[in-house]
PDB file of N, CA and C in Angstrom:
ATOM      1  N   UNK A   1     103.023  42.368  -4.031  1.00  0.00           N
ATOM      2  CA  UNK A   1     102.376  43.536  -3.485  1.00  0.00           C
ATOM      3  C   UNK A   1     102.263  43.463  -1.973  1.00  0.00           C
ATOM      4  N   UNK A   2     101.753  42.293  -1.224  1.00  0.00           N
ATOM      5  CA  UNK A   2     101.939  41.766  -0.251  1.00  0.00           C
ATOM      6  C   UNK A   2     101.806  40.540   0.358  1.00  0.00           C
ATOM      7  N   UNK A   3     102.621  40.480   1.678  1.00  0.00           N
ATOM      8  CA  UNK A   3     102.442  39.323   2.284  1.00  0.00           C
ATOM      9  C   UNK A   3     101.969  39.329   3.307  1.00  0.00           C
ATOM     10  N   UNK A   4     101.220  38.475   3.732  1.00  0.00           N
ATOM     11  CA  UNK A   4      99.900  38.505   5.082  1.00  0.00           C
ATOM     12  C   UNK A   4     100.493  36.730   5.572  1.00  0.00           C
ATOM     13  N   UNK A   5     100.743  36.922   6.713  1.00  0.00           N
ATOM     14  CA  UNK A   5     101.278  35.549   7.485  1.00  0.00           C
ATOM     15  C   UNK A   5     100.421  35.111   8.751  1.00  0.00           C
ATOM     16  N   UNK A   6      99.604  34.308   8.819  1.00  0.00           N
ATOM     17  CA  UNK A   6      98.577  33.855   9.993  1.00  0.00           C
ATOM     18  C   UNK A   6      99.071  33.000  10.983  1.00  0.00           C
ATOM     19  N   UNK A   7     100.046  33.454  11.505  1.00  0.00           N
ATOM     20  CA  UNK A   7     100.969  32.329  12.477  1.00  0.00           C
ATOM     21  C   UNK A   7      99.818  32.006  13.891  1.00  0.00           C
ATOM     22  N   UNK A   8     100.103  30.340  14.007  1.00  0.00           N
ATOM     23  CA  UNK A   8      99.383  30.069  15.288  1.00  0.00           C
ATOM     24  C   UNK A   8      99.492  31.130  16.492  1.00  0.00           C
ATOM     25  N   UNK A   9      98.954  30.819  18.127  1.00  0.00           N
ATOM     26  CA  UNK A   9      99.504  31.880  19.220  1.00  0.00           C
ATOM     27  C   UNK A   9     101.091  31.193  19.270  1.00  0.00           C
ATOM     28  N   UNK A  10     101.674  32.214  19.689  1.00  0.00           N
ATOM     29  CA  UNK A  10     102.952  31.901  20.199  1.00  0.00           C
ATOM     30  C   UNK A  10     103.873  31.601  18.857  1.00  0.00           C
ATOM     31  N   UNK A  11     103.586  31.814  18.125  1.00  0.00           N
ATOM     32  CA  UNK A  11     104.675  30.934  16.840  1.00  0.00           C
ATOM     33  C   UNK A  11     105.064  32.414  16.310  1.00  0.00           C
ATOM     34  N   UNK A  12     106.578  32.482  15.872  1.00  0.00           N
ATOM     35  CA  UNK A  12     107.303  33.568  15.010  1.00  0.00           C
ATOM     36  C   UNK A  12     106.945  32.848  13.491  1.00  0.00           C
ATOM     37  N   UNK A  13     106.579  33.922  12.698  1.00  0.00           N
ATOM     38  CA  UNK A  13     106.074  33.632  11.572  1.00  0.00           C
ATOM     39  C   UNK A  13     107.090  33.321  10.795  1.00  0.00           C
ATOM     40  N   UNK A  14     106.923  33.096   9.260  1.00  0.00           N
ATOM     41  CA  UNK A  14     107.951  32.615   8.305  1.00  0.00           C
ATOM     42  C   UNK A  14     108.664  33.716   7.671  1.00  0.00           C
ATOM     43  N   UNK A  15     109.821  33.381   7.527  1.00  0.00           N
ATOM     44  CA  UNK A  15     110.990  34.888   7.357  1.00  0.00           C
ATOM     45  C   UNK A  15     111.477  34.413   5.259  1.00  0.00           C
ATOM     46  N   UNK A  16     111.001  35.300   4.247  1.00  0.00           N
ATOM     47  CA  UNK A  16     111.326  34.697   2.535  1.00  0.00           C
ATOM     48  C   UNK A  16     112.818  34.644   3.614  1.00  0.00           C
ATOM     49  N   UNK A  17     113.265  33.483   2.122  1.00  0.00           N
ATOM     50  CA  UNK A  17     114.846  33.071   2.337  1.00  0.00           C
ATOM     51  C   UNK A  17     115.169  33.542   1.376  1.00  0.00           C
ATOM     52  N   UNK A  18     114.509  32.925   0.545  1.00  0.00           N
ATOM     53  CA  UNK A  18     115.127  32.907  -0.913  1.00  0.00           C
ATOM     54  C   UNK A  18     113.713  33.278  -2.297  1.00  0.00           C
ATOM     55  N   UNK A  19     113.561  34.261  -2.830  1.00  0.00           N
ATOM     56  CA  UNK A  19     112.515  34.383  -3.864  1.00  0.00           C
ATOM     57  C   UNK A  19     113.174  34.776  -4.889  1.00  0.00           C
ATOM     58  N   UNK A  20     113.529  33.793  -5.902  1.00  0.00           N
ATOM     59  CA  UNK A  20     113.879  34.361  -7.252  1.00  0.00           C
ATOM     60  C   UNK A  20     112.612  34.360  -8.360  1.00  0.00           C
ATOM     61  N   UNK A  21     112.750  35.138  -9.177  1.00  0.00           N
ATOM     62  CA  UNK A  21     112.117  35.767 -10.335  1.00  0.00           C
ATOM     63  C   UNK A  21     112.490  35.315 -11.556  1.00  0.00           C
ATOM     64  N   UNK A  22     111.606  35.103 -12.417  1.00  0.00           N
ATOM     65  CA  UNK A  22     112.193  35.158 -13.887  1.00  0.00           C
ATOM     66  C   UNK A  22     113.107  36.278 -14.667  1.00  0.00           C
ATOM     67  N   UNK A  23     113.893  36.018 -15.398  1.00  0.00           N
ATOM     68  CA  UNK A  23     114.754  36.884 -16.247  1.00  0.00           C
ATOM     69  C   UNK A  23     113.330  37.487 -17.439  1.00  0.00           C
ATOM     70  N   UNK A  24     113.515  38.824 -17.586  1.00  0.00           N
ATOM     71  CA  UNK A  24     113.223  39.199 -19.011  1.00  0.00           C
ATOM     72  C   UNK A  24     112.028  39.656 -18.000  1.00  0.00           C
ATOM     73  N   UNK A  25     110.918  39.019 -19.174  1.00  0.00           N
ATOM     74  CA  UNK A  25     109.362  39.642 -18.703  1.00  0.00           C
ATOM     75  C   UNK A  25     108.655  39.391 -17.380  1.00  0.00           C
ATOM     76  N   UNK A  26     109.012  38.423 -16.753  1.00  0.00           N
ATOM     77  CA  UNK A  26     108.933  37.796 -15.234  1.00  0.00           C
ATOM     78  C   UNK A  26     107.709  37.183 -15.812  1.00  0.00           C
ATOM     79  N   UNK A  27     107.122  36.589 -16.878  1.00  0.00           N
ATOM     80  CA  UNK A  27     106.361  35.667 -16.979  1.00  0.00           C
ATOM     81  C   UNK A  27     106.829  34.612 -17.963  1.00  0.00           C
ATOM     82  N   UNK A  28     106.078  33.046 -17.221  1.00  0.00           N
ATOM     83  CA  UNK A  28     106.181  32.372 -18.097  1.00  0.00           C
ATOM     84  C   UNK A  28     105.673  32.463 -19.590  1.00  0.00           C
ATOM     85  N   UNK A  29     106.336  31.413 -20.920  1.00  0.00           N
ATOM     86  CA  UNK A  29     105.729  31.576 -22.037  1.00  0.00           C
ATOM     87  C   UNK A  29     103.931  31.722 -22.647  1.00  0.00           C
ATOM     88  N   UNK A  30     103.179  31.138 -21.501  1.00  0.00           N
ATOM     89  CA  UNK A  30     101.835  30.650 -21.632  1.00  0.00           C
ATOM     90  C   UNK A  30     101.250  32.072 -21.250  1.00  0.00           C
ATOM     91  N   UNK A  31     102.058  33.376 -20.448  1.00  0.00           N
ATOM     92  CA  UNK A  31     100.945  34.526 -20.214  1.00  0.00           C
ATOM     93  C   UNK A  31     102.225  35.905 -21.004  1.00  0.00           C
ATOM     94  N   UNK A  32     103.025  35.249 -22.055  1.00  0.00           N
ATOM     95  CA  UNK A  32     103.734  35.984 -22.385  1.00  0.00           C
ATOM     96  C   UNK A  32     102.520  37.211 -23.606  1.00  0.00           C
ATOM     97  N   UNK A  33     102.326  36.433 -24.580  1.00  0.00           N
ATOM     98  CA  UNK A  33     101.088  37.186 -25.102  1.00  0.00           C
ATOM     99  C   UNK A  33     100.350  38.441 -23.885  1.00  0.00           C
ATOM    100  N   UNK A  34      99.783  38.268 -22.935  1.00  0.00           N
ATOM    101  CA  UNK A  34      98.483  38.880 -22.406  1.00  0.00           C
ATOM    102  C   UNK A  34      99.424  39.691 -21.826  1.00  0.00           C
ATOM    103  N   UNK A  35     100.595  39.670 -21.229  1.00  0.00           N
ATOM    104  CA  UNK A  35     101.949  40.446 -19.924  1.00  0.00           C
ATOM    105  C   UNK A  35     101.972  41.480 -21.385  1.00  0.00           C
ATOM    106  N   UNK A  36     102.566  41.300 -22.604  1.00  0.00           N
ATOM    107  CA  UNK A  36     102.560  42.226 -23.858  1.00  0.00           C
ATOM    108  C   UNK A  36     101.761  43.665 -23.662  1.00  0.00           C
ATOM    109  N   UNK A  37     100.021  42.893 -23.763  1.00  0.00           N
ATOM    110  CA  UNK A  37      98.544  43.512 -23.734  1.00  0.00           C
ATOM    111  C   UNK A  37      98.876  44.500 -22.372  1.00  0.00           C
ATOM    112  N   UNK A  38      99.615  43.560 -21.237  1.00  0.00           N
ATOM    113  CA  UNK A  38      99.390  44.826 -20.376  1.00  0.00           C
ATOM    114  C   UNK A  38     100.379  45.693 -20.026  1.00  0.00           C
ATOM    115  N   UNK A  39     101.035  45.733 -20.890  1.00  0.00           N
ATOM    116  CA  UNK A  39     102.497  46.677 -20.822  1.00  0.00           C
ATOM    117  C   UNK A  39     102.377  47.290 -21.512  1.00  0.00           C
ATOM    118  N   UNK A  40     101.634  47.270 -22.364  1.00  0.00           N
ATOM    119  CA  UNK A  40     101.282  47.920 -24.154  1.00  0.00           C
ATOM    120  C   UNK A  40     100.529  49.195 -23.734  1.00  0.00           C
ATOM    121  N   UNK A  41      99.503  48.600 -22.549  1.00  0.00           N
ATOM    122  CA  UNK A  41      98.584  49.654 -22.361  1.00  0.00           C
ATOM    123  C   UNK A  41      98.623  50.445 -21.050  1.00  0.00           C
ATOM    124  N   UNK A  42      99.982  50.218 -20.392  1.00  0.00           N
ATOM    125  CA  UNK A  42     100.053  50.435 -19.079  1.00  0.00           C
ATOM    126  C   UNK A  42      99.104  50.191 -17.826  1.00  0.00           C
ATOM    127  N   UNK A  43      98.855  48.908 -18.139  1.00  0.00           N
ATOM    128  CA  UNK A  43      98.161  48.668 -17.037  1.00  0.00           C
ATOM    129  C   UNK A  43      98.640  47.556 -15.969  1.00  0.00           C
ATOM    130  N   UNK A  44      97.899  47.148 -15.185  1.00  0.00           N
ATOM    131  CA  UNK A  44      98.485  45.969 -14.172  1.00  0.00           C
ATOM    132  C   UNK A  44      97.387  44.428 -14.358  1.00  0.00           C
ATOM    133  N   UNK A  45      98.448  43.504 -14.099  1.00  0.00           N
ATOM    134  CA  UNK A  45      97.248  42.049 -14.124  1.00  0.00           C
ATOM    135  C   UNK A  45      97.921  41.529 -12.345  1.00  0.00           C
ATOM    136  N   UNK A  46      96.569  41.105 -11.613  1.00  0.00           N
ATOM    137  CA  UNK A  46      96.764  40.373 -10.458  1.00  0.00           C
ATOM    138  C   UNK A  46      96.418  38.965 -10.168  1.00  0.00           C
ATOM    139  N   UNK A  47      97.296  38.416  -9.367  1.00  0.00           N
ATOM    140  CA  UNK A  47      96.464  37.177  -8.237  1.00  0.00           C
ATOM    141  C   UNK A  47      96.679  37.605  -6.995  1.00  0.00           C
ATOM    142  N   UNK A  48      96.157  36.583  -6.575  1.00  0.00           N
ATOM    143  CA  UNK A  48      96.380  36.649  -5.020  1.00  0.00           C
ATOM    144  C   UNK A  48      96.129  34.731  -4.401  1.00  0.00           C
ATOM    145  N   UNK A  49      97.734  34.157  -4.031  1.00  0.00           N
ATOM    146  CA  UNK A  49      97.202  32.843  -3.246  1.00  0.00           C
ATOM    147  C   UNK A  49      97.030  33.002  -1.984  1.00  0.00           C
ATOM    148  N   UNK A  50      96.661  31.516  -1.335  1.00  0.00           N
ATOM    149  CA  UNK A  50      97.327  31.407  -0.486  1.00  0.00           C
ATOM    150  C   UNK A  50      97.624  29.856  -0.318  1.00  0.00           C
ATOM    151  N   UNK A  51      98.155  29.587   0.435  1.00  0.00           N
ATOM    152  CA  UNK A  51      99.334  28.405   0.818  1.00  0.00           C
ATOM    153  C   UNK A  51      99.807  28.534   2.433  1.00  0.00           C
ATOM    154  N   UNK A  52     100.280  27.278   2.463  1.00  0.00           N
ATOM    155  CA  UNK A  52     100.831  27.335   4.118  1.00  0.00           C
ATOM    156  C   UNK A  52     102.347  27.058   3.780  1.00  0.00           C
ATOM    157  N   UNK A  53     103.668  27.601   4.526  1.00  0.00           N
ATOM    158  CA  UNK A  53     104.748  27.534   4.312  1.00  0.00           C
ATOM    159  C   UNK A  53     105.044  26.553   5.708  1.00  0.00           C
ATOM    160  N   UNK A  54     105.657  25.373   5.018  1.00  0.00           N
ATOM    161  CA  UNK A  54     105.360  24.103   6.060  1.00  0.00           C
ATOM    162  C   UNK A  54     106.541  23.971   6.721  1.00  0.00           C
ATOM    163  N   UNK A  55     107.017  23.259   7.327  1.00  0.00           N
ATOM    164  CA  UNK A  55     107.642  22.628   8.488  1.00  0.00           C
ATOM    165  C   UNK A  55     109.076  23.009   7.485  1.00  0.00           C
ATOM    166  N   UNK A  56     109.405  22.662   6.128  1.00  0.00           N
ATOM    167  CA  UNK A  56     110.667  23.095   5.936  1.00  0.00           C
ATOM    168  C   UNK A  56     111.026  24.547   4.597  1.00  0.00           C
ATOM    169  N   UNK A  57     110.011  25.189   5.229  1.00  0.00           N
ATOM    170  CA  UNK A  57     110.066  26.179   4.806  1.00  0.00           C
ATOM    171  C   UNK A  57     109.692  26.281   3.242  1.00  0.00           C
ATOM    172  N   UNK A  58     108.768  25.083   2.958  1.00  0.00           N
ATOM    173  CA  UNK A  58     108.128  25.485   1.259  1.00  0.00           C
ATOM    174  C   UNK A  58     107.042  25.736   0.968  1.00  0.00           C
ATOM    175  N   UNK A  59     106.581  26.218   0.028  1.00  0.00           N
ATOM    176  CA  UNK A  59     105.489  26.508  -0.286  1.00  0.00           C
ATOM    177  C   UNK A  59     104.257  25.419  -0.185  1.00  0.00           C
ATOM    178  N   UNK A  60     103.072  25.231   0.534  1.00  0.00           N
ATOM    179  CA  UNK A  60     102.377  23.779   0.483  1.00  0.00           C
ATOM    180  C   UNK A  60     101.064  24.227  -0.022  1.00  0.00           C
ATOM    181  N   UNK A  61     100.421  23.523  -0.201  1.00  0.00           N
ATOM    182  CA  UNK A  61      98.859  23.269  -0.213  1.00  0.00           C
ATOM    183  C   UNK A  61      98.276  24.856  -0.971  1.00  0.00           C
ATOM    184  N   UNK A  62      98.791  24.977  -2.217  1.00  0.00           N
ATOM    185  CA  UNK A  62      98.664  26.354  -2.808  1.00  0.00           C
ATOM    186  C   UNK A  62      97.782  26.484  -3.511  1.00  0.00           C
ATOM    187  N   UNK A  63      96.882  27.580  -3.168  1.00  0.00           N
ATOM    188  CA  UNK A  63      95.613  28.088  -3.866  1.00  0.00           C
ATOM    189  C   UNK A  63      95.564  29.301  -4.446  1.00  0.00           C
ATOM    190  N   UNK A  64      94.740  29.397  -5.759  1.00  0.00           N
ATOM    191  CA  UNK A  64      94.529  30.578  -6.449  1.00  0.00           C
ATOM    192  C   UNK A  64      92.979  31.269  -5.504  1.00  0.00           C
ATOM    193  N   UNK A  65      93.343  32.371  -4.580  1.00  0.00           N
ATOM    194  CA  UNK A  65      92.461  32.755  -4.047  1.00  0.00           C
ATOM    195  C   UNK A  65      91.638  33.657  -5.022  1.00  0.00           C
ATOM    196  N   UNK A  66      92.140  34.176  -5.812  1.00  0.00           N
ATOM    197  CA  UNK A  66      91.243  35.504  -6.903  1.00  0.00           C
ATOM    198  C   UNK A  66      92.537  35.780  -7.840  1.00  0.00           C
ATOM    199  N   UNK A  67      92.207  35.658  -9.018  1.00  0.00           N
ATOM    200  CA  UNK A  67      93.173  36.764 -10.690  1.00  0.00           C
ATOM    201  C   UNK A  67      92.196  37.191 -11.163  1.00  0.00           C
ATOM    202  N   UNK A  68      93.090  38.689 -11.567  1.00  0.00           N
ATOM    203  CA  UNK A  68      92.388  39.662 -13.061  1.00  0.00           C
ATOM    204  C   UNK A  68      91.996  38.952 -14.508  1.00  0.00           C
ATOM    205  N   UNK A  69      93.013  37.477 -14.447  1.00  0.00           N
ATOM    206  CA  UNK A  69      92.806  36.993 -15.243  1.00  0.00           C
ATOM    207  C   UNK A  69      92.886  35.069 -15.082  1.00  0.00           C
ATOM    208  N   UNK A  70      92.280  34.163 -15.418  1.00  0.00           N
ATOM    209  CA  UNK A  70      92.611  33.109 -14.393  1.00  0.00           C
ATOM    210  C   UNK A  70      94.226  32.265 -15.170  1.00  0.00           C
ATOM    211  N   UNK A  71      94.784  32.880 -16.088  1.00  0.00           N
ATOM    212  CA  UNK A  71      96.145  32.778 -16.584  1.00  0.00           C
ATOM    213  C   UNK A  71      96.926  33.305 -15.473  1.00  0.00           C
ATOM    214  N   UNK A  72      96.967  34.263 -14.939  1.00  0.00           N
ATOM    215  CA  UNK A  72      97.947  34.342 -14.095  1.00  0.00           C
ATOM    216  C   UNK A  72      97.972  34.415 -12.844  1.00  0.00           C
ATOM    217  N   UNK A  73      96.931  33.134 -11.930  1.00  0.00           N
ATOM    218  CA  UNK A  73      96.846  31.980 -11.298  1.00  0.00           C
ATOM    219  C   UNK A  73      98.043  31.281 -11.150  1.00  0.00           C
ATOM    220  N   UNK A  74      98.391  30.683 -12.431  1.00  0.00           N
ATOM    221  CA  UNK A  74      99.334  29.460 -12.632  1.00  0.00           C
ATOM    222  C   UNK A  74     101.032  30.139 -12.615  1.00  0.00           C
ATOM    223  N   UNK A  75     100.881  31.415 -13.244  1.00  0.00           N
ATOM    224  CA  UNK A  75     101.958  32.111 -13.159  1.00  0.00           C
ATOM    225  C   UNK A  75     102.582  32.541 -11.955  1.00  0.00           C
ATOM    226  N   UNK A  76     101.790  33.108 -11.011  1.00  0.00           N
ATOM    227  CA  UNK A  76     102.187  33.316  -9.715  1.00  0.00           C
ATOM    228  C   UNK A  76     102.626  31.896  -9.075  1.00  0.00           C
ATOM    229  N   UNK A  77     101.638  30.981  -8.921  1.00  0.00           N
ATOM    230  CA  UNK A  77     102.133  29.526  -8.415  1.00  0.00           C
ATOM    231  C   UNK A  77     103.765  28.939  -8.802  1.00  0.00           C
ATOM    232  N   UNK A  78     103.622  29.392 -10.159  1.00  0.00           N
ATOM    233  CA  UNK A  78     105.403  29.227 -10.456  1.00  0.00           C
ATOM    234  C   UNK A  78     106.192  30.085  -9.590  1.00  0.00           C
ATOM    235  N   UNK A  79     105.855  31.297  -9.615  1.00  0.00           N
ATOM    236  CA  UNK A  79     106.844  31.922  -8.744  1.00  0.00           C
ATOM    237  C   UNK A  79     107.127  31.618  -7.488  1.00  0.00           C
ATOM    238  N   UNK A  80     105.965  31.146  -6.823  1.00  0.00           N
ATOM    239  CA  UNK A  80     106.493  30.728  -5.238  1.00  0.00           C
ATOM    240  C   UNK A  80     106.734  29.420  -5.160  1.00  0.00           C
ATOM    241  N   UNK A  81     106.294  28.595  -6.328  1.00  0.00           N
ATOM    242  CA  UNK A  81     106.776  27.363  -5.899  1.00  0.00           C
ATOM    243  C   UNK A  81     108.557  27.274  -5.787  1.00  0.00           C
ATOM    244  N   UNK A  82     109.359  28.028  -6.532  1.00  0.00           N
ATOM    245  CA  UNK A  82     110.590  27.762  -6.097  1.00  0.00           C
ATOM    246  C   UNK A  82     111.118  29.030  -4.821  1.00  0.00           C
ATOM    247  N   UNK A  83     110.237  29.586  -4.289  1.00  0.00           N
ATOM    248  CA  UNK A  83     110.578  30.071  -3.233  1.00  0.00           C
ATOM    249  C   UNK A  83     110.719  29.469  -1.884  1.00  0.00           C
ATOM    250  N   UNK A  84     111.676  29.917  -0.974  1.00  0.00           N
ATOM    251  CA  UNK A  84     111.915  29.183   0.258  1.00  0.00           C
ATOM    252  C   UNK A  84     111.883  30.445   1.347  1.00  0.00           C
ATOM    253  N   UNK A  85     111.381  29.561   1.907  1.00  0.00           N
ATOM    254  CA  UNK A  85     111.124  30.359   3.909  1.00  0.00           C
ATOM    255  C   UNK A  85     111.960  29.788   5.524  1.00  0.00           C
ATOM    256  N   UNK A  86     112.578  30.869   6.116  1.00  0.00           N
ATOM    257  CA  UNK A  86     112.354  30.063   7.173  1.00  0.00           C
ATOM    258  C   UNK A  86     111.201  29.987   7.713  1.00  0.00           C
ATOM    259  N   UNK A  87     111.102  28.420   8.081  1.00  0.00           N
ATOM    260  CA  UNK A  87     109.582  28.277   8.636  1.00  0.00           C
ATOM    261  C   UNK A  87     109.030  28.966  10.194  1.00  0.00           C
ATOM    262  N   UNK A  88     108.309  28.909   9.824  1.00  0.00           N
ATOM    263  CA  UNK A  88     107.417  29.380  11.832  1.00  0.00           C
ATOM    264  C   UNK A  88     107.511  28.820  12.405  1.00  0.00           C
ATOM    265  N   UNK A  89     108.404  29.289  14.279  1.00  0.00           N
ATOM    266  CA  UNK A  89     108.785  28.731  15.019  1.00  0.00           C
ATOM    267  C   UNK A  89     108.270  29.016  15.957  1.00  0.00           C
ATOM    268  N   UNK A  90     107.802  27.734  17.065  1.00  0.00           N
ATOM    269  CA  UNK A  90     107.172  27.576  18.246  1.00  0.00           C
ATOM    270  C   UNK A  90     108.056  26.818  19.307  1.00  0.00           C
ATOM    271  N   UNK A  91     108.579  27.286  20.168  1.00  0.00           N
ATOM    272  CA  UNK A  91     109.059  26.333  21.281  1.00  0.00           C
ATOM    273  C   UNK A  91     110.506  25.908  20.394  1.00  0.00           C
ATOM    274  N   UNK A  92     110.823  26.540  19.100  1.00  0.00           N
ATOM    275  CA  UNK A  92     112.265  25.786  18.968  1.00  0.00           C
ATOM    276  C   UNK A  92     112.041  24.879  17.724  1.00  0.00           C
ATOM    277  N   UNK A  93     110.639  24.692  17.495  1.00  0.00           N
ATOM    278  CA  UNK A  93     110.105  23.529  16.403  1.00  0.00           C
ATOM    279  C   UNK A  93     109.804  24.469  15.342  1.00  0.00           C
ATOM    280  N   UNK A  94     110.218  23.715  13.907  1.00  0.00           N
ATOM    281  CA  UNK A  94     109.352  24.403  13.103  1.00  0.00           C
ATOM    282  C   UNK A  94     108.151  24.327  12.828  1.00  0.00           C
ATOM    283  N   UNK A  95     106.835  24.794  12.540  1.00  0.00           N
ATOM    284  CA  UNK A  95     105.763  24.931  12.349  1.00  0.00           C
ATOM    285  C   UNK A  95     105.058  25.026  10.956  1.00  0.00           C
ATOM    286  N   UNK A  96     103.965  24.585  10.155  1.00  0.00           N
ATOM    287  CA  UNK A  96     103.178  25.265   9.471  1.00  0.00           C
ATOM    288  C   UNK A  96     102.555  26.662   9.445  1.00  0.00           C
ATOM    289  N   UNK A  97     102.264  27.401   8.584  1.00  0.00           N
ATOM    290  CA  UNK A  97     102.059  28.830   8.782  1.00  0.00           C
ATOM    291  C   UNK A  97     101.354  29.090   7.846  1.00  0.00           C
ATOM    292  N   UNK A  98      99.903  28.979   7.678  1.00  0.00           N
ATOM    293  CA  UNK A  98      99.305  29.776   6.826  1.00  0.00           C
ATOM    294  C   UNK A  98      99.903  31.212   6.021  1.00  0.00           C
ATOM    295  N   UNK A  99      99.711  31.390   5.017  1.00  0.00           N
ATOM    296  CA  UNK A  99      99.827  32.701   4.343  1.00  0.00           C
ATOM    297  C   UNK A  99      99.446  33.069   3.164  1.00  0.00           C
ATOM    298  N   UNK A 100      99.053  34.420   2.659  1.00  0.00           N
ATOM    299  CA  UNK A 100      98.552  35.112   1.896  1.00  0.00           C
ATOM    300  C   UNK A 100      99.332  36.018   1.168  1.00  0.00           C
ATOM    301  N   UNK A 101      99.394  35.525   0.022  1.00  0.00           N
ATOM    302  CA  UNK A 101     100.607  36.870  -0.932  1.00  0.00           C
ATOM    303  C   UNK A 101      99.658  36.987  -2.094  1.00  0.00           C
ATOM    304  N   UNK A 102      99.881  38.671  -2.610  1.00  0.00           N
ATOM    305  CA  UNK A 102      99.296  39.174  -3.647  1.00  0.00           C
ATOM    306  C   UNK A 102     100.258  39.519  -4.547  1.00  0.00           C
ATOM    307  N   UNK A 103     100.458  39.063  -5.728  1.00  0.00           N
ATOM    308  CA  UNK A 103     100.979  39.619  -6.789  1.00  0.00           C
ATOM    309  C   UNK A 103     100.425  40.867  -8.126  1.00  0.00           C
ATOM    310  N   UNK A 104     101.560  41.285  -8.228  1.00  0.00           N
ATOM    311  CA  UNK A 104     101.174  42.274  -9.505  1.00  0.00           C
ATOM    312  C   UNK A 104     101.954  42.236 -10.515  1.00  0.00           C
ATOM    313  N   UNK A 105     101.207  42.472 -11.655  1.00  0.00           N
ATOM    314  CA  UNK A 105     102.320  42.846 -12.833  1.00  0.00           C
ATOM    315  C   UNK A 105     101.791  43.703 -13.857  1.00  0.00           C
ATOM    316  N   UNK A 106     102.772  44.352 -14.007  1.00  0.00           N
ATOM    317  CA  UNK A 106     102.465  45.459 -15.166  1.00  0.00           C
ATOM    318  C   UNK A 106     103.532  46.437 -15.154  1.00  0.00           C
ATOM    319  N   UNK A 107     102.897  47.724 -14.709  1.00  0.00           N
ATOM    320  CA  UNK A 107     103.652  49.208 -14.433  1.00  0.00           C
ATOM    321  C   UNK A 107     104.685  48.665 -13.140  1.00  0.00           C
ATOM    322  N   UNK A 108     105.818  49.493 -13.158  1.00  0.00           N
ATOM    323  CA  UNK A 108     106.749  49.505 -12.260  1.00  0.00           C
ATOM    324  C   UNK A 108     106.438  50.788 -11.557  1.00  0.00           C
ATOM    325  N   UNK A 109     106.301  51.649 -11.958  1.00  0.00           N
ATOM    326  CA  UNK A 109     105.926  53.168 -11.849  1.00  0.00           C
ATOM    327  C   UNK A 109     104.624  53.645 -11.107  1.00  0.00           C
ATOM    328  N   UNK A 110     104.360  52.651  -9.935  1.00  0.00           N
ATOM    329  CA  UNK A 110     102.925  52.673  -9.651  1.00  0.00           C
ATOM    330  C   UNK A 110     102.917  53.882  -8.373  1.00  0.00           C
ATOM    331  N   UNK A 111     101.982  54.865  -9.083  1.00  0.00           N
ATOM    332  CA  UNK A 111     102.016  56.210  -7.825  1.00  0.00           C
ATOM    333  C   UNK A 111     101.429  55.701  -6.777  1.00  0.00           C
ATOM    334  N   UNK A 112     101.581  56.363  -5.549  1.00  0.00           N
ATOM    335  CA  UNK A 112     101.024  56.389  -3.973  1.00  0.00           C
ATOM    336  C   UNK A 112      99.603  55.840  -4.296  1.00  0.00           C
ATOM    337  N   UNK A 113      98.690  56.906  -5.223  1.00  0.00           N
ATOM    338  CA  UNK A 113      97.569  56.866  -5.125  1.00  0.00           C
ATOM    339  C   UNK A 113      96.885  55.667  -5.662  1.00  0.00           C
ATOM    340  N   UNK A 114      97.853  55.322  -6.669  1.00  0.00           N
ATOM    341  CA  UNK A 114      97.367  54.110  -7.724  1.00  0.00           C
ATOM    342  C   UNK A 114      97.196  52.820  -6.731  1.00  0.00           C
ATOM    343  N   UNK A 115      98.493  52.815  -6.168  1.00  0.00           N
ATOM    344  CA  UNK A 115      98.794  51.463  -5.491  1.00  0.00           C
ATOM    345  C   UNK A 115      97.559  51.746  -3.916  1.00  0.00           C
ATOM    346  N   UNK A 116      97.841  52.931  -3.445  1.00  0.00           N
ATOM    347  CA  UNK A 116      96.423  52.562  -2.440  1.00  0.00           C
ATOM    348  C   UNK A 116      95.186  52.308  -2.642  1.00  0.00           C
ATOM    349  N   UNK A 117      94.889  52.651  -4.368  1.00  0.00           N
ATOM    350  CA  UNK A 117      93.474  52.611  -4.748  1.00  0.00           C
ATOM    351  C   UNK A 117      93.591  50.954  -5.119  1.00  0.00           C
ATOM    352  N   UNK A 118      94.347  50.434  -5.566  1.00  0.00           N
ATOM    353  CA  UNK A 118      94.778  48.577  -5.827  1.00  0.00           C
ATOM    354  C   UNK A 118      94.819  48.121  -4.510  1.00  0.00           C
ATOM    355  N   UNK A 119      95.166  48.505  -3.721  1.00  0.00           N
ATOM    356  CA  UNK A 119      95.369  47.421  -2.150  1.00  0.00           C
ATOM    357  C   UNK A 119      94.101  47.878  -1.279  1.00  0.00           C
ATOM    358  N   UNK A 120      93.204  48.751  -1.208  1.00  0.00           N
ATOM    359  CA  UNK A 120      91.677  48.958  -1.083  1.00  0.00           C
ATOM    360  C   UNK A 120      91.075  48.223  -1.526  1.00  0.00           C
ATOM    361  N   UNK A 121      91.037  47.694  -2.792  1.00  0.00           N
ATOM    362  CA  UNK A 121      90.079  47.195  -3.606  1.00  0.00           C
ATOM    363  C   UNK A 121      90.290  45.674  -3.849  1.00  0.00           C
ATOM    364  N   UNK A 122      91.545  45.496  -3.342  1.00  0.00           N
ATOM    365  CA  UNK A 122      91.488  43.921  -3.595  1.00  0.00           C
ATOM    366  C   UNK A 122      91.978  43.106  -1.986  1.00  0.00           C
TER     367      UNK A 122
END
């Protein structure tokens, strides 16, 4: 849903390289049940981490900041753990870079209003 990047002064923030997804339901087996519940009923389930994308561009020090449900916590963490960044650059060096990503899942079909009333509220 989004990404929020807290780069030091002077540092260009971290650029995704690479984010792949699961095939099929985009969840693992452990929130396959509840992803069902919310497709069934058209609704959405969230997290939101954060993590610092470190010196070679991976995911580090990753936290479940808030979920709709605390199952898909662990689910999102899968997803970025095999994601890659270029890292944040200062002077030519790569850098650590705080950051903040929110995930969603459910509806694909999410109207203007829906999705501004979800990114208000969380």
């Amino acid at each position: 849903m989004r990404a929020q990047f807290f780069p030091p002064e002077q540092t260009a923030r971290p650029v995704f390289l690479n984010t792949r997804y699961p095939v099929g339901a985009g969840v693992g087996l452990a929130a396959i049940d509840e992803a069902q519940i919310v497709a069934a009923v058209g609704s959405t389930a969230w997290a939101t981490l954060s993590f610092e994308v470190d010196e070679q561009g991976i995911p580090a020090h990753i936290n479940v900041d808030r979920a709709s449900l605390e199952l898909w916590g662990p689910q999102a963490i899968a997803l970025i753990s095999e994601w890659t960044f270029t890292p944040g650059m200062r002077n030519g060096m790569p850098v650590s870079v705080p950051c903040k990503l929110e995930f969603l899942w459910g509806r694909r079909d999410l109207q203007p209003q829906t999705l501004a009333r979800w990114l208000s509220v969380n």
